[in-house]
PDB file of N, CA and C in Angstrom:
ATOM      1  N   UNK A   1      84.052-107.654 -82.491  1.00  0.00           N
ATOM      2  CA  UNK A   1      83.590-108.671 -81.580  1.00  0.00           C
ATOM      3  C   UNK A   1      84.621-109.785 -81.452  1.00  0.00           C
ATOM      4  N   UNK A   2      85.492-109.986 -82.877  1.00  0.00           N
ATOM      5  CA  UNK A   2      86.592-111.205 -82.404  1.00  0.00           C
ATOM      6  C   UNK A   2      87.768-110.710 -81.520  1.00  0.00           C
ATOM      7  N   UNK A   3      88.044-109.369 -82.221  1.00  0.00           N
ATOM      8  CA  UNK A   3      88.941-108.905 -80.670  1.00  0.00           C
ATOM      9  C   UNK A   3      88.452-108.830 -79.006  1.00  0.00           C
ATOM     10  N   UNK A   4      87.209-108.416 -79.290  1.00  0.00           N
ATOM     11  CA  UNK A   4      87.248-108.306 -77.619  1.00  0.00           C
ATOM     12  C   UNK A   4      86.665-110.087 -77.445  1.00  0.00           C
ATOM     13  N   UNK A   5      86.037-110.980 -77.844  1.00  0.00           N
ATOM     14  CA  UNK A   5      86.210-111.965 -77.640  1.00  0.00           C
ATOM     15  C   UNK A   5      87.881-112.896 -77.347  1.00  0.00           C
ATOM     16  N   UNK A   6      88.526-112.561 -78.169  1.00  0.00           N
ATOM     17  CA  UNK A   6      90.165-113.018 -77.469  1.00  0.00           C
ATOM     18  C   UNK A   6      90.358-112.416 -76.527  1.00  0.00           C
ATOM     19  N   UNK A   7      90.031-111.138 -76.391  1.00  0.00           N
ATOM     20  CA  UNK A   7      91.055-110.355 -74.999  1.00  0.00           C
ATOM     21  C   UNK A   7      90.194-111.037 -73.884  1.00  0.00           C
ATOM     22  N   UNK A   8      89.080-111.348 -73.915  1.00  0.00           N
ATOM     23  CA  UNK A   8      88.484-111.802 -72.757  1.00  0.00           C
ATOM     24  C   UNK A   8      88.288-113.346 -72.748  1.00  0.00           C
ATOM     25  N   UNK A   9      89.501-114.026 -73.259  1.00  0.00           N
ATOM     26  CA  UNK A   9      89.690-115.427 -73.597  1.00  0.00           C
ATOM     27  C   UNK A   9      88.647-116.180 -73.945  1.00  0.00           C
ATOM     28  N   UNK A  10      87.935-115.950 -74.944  1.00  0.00           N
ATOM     29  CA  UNK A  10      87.019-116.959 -75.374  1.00  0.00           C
ATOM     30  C   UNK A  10      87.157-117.239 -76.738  1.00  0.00           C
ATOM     31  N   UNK A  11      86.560-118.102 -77.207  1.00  0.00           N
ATOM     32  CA  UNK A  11      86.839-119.043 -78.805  1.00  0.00           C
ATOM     33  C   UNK A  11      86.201-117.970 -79.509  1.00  0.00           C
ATOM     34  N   UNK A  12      86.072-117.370 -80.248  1.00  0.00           N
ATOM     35  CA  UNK A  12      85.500-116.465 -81.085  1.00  0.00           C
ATOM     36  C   UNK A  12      84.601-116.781 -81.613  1.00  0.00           C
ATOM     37  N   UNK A  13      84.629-118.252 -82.132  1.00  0.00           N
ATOM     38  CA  UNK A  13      83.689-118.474 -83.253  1.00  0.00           C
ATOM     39  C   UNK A  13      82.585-118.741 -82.331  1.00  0.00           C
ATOM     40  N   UNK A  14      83.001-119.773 -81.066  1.00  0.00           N
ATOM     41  CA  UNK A  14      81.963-120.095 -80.066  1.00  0.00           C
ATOM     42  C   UNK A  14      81.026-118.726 -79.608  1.00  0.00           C
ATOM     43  N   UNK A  15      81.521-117.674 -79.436  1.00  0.00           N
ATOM     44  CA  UNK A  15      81.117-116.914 -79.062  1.00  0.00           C
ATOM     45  C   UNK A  15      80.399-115.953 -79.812  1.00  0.00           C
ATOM     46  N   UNK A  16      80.590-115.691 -81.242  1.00  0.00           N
ATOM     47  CA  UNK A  16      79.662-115.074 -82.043  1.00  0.00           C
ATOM     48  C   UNK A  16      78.531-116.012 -81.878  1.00  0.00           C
ATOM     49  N   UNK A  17      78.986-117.594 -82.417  1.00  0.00           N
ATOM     50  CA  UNK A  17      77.326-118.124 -82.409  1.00  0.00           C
ATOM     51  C   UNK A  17      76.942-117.758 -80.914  1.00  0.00           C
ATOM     52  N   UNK A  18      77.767-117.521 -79.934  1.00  0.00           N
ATOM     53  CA  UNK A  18      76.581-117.692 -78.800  1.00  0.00           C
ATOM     54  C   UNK A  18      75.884-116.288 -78.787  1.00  0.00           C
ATOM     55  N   UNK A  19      76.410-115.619 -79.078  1.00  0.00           N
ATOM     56  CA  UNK A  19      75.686-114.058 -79.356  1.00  0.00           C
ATOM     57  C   UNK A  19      74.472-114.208 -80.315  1.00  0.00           C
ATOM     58  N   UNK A  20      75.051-114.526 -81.209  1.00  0.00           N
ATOM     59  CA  UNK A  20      73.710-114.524 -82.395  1.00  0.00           C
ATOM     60  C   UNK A  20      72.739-115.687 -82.089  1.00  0.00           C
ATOM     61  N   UNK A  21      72.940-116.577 -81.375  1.00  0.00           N
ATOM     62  CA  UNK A  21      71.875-117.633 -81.194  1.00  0.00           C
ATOM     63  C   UNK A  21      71.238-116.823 -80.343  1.00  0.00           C
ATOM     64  N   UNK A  22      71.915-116.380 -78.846  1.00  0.00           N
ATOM     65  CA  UNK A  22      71.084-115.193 -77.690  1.00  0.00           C
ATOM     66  C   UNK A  22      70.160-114.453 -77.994  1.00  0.00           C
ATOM     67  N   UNK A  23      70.602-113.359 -78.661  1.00  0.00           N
ATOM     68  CA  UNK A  23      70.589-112.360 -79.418  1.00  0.00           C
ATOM     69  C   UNK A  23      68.627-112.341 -80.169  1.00  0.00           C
ATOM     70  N   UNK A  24      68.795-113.583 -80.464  1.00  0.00           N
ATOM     71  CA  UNK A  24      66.912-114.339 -80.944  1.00  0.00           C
ATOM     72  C   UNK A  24      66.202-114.208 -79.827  1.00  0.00           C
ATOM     73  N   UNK A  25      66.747-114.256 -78.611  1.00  0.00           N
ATOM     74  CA  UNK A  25      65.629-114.789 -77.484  1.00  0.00           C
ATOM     75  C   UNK A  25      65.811-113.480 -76.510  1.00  0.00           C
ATOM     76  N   UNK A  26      66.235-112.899 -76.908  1.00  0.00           N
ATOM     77  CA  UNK A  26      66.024-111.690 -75.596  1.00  0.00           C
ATOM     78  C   UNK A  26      65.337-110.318 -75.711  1.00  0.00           C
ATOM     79  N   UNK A  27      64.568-110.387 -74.573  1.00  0.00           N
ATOM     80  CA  UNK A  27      63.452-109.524 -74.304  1.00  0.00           C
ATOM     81  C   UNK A  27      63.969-108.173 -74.177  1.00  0.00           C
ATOM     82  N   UNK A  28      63.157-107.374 -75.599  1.00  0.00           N
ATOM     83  CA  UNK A  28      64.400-106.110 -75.065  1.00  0.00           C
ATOM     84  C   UNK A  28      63.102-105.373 -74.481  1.00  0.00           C
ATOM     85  N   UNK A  29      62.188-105.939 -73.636  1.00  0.00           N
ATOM     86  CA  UNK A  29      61.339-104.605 -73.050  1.00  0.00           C
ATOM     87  C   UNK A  29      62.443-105.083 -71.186  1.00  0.00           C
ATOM     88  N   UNK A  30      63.110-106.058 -71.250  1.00  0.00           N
ATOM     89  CA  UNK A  30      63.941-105.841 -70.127  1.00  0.00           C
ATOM     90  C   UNK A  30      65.307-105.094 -70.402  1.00  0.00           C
ATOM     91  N   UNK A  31      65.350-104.153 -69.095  1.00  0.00           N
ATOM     92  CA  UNK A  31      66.463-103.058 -69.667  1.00  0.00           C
ATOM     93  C   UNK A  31      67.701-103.559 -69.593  1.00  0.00           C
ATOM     94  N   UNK A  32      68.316-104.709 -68.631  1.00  0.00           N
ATOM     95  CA  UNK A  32      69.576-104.763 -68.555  1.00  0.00           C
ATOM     96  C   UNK A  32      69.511-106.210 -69.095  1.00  0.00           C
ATOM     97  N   UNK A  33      68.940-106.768 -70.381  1.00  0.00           N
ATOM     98  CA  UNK A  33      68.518-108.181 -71.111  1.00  0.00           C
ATOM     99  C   UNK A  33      69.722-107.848 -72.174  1.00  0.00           C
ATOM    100  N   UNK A  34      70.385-107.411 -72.597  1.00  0.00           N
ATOM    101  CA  UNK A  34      71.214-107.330 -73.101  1.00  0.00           C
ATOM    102  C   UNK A  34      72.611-107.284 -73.094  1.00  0.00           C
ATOM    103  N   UNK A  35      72.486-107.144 -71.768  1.00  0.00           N
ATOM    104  CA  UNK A  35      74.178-107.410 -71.078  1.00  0.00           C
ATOM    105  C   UNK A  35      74.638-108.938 -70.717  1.00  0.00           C
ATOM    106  N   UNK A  36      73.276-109.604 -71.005  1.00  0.00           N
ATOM    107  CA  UNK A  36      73.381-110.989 -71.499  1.00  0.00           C
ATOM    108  C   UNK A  36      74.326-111.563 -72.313  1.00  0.00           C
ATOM    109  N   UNK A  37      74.243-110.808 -73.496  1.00  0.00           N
ATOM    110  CA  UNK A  37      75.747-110.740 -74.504  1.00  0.00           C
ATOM    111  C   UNK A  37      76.878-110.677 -74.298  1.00  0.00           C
ATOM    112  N   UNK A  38      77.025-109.843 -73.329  1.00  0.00           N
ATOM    113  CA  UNK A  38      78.637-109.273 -73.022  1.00  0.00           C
ATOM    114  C   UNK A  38      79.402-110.832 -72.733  1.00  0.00           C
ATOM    115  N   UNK A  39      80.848-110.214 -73.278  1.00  0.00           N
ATOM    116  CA  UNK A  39      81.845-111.402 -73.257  1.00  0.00           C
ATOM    117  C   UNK A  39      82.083-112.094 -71.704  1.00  0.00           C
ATOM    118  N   UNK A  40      81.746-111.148 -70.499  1.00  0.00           N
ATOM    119  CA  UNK A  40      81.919-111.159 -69.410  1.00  0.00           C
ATOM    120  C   UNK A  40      80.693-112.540 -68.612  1.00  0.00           C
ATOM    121  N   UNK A  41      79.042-112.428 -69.648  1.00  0.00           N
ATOM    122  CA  UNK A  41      78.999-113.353 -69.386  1.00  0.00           C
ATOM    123  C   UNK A  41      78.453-114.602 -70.123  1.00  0.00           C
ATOM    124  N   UNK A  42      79.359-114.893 -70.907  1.00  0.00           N
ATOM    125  CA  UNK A  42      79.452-115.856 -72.129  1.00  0.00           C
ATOM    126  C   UNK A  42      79.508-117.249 -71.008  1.00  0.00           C
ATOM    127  N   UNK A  43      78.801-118.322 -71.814  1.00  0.00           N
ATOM    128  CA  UNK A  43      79.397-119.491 -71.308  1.00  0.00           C
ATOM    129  C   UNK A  43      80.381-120.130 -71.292  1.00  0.00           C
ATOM    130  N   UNK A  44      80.682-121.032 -69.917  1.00  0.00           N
ATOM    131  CA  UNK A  44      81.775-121.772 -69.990  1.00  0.00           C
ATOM    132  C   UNK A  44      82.431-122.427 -71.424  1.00  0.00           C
ATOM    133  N   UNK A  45      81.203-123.081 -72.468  1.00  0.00           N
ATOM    134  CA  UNK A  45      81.899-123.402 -73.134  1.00  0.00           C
ATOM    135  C   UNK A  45      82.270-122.623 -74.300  1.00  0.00           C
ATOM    136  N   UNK A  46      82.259-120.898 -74.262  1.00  0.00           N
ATOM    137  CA  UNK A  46      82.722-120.325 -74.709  1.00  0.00           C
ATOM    138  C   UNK A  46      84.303-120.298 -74.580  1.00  0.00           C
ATOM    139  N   UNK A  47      84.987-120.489 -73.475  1.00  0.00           N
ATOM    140  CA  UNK A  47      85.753-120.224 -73.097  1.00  0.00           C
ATOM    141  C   UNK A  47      87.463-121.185 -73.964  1.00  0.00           C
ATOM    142  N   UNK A  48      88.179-120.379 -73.749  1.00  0.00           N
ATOM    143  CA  UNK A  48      89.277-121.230 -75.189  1.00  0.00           C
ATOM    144  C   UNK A  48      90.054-122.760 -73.923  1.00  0.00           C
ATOM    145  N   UNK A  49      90.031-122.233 -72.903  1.00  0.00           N
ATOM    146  CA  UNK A  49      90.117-123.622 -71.648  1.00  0.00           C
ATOM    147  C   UNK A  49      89.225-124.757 -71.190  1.00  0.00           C
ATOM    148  N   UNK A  50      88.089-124.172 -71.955  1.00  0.00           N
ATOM    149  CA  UNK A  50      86.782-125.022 -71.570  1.00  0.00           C
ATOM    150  C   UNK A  50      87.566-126.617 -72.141  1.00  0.00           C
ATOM    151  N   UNK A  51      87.028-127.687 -71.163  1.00  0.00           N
ATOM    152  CA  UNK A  51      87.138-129.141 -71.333  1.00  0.00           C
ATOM    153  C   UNK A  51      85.997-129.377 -71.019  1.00  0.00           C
ATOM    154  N   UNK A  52      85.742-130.718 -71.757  1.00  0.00           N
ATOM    155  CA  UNK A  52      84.398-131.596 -71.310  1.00  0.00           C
ATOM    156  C   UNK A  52      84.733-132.608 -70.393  1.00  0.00           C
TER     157      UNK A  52
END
């Protein structure tokens, strides 16, 4: 997960927690509730460019 988190430019660490915080709240009787995760659509402030 930290590799494909760099290749798809995001902070790693930001991005595990955002997985594992997600990861609590999603409905898996929805079928595509899990592509929620994917690095593709992580939040902005996942991202290693993100500014406030």
């Amino acid at each position: 997960m930290v590799e494909t988190a760099k290749e798809n430019r995001l902070d790693p660490f930001k991005y595990l927690v955002h997985v594992l915080s997600a990861a609590q709240k999603i409905d898996l009787s929805q079928k595509d509730s899990v592509d929620l995760l994917l690095p593709e659509n992580a939040p902005a402030e996942c991202s290693v460019n993100f500014k406030k």
